[in-house]
C-alpha atoms as a PDB file:
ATOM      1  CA  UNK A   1       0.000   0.000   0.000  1.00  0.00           C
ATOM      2  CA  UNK A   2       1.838   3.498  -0.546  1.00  0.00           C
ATOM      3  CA  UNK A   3       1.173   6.008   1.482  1.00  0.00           C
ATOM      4  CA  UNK A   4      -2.255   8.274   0.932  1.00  0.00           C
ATOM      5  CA  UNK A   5      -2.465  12.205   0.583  1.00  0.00           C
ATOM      6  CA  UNK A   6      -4.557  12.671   3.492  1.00  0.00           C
ATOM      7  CA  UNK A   7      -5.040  11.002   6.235  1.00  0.00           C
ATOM      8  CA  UNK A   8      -8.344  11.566   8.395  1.00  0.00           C
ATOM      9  CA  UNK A   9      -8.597  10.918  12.136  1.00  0.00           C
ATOM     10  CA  UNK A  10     -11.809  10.501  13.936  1.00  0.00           C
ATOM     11  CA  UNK A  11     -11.815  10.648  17.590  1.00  0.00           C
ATOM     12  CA  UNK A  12     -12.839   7.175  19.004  1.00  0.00           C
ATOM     13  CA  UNK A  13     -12.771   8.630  22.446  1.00  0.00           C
ATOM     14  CA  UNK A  14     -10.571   5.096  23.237  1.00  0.00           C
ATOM     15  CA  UNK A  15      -9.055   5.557  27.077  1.00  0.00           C
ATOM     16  CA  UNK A  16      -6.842   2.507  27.126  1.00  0.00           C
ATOM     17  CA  UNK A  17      -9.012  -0.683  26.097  1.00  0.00           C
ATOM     18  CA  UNK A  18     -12.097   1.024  26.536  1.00  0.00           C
ATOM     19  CA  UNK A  19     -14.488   3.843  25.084  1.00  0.00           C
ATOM     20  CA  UNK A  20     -15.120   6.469  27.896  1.00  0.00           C
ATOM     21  CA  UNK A  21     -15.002  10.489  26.358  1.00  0.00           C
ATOM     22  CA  UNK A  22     -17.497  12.203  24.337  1.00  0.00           C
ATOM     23  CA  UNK A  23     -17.146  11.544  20.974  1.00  0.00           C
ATOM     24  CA  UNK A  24     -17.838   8.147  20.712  1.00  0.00           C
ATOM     25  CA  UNK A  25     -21.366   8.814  22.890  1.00  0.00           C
ATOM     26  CA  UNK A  26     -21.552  11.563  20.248  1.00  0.00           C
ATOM     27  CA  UNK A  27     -21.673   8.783  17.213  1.00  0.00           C
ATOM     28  CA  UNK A  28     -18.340   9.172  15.959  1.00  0.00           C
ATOM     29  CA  UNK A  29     -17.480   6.245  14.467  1.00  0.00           C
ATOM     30  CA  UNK A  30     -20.845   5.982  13.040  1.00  0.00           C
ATOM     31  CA  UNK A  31     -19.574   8.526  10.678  1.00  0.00           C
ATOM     32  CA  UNK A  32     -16.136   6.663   9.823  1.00  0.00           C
ATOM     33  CA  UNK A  33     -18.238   4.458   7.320  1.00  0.00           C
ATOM     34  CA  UNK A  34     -19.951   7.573   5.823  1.00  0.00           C
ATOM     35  CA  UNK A  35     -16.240   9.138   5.464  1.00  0.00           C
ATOM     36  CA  UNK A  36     -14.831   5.750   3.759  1.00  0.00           C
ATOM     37  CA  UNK A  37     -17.944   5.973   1.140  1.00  0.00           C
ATOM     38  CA  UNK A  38     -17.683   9.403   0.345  1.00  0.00           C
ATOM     39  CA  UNK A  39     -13.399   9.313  -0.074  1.00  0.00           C
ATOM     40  CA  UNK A  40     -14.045   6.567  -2.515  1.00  0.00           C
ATOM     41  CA  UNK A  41     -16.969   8.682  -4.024  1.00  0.00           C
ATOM     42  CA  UNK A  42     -14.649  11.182  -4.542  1.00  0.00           C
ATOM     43  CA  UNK A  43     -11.616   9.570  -5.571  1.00  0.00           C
ATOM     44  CA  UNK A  44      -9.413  11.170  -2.991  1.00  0.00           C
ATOM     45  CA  UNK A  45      -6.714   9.392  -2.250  1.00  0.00           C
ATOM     46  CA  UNK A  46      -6.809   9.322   1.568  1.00  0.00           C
ATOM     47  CA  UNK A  47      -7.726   6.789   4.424  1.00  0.00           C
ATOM     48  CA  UNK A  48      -9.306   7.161   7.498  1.00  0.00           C
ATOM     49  CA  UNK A  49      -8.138   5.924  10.686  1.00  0.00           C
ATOM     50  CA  UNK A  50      -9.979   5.602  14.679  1.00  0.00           C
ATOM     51  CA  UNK A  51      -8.216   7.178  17.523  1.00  0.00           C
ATOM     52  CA  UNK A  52      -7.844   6.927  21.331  1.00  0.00           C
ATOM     53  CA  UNK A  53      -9.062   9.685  23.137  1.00  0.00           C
ATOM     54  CA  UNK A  54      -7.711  13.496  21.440  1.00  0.00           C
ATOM     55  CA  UNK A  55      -8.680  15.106  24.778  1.00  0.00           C
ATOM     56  CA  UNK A  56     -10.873  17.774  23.465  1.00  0.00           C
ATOM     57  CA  UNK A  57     -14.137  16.133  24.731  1.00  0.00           C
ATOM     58  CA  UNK A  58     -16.398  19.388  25.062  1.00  0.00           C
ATOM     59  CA  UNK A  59     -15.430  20.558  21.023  1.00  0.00           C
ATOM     60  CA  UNK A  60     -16.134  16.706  19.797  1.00  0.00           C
ATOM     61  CA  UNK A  61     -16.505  14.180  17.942  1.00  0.00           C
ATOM     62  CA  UNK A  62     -13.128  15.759  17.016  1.00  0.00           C
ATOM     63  CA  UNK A  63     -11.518  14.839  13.371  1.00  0.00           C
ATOM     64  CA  UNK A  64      -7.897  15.789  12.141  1.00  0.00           C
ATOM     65  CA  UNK A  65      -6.581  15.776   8.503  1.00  0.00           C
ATOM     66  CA  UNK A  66      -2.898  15.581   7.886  1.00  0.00           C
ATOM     67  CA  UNK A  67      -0.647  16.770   6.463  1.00  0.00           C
ATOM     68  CA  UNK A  68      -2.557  19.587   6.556  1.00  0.00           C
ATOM     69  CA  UNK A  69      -2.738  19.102  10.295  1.00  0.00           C
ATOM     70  CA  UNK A  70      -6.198  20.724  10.428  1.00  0.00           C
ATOM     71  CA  UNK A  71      -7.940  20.133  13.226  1.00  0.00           C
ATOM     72  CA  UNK A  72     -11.824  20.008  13.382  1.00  0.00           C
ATOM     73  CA  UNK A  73     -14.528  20.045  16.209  1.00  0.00           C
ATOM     74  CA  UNK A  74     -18.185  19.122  16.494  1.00  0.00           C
ATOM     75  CA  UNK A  75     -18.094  16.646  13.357  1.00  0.00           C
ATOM     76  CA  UNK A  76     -20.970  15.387  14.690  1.00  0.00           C
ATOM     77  CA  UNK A  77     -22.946  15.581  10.911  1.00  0.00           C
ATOM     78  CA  UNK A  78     -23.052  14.134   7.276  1.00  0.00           C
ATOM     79  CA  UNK A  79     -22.866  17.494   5.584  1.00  0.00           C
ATOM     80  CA  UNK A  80     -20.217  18.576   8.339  1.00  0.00           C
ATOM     81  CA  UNK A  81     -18.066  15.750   6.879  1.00  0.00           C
ATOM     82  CA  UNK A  82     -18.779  16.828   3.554  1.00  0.00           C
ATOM     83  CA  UNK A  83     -18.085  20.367   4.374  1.00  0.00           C
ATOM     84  CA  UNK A  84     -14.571  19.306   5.236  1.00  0.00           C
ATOM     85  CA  UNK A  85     -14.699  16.786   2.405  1.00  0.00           C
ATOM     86  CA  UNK A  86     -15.296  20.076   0.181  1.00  0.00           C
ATOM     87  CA  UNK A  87     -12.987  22.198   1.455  1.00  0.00           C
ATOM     88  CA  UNK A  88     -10.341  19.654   0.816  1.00  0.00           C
ATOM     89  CA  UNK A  89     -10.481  19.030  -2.554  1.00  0.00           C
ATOM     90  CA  UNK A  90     -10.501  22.736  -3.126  1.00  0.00           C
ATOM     91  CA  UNK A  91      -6.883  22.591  -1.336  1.00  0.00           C
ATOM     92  CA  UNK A  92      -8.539  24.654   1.693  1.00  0.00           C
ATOM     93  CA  UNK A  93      -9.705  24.345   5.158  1.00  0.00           C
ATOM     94  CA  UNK A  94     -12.990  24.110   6.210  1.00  0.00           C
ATOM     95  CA  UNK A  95     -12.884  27.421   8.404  1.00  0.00           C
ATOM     96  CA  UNK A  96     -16.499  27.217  10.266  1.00  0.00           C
ATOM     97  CA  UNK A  97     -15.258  24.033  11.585  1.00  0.00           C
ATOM     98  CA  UNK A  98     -11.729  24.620  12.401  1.00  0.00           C
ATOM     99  CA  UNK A  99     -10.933  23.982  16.119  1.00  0.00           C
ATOM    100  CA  UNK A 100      -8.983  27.592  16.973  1.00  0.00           C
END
């Protein structure tokens, strides 16, 4: 496999072996399929991954795209995700959603 463009984080909310912040209870990786079908809708060449707990509980579910190393809050939302989804195939940041 080589290595992808982007690669997108979703907060998993993963405190050693076990699920205990806020993003997960906020449906999080409900949205990780969503973000798999629309990267291969799009044909960006990109993966996205599950993390432990990003430690930003009040501004989640939180999701981070590197290289860009934008961070994002409250993707709690289909057309959040496709916001971001937008923004980056324009070579931009999603602004509204940008964790400052």
């Amino acid at each position: 496999m080589k290595k992808p463009e982007y690669h997108l984080l979703m907060c998993a909310s993963f405190r050693g072996t076990e699920a205990k912040g806020k993003c997960i209870k906020k449906d999080s990786m409900q949205l990780i399929n969503y973000i798999e079908e629309e990267i291969q809708d799009r044909g960006l060449d990109a993966m996205v991954s599950s993390t432990g707990c990003l430690k930003l509980c009040e501004e989640g579910p939180i999701m981070v795209v590197y290289p860009q190393g934008y961070w994002y809050k409250n993707v709690s939302s289909e057309s959040t995700v496709d916001e971001i989804l937008d923004a980056l195939e324009n070579g931009a940041a999603a602004t509204p959603h940008l964790l400052t």
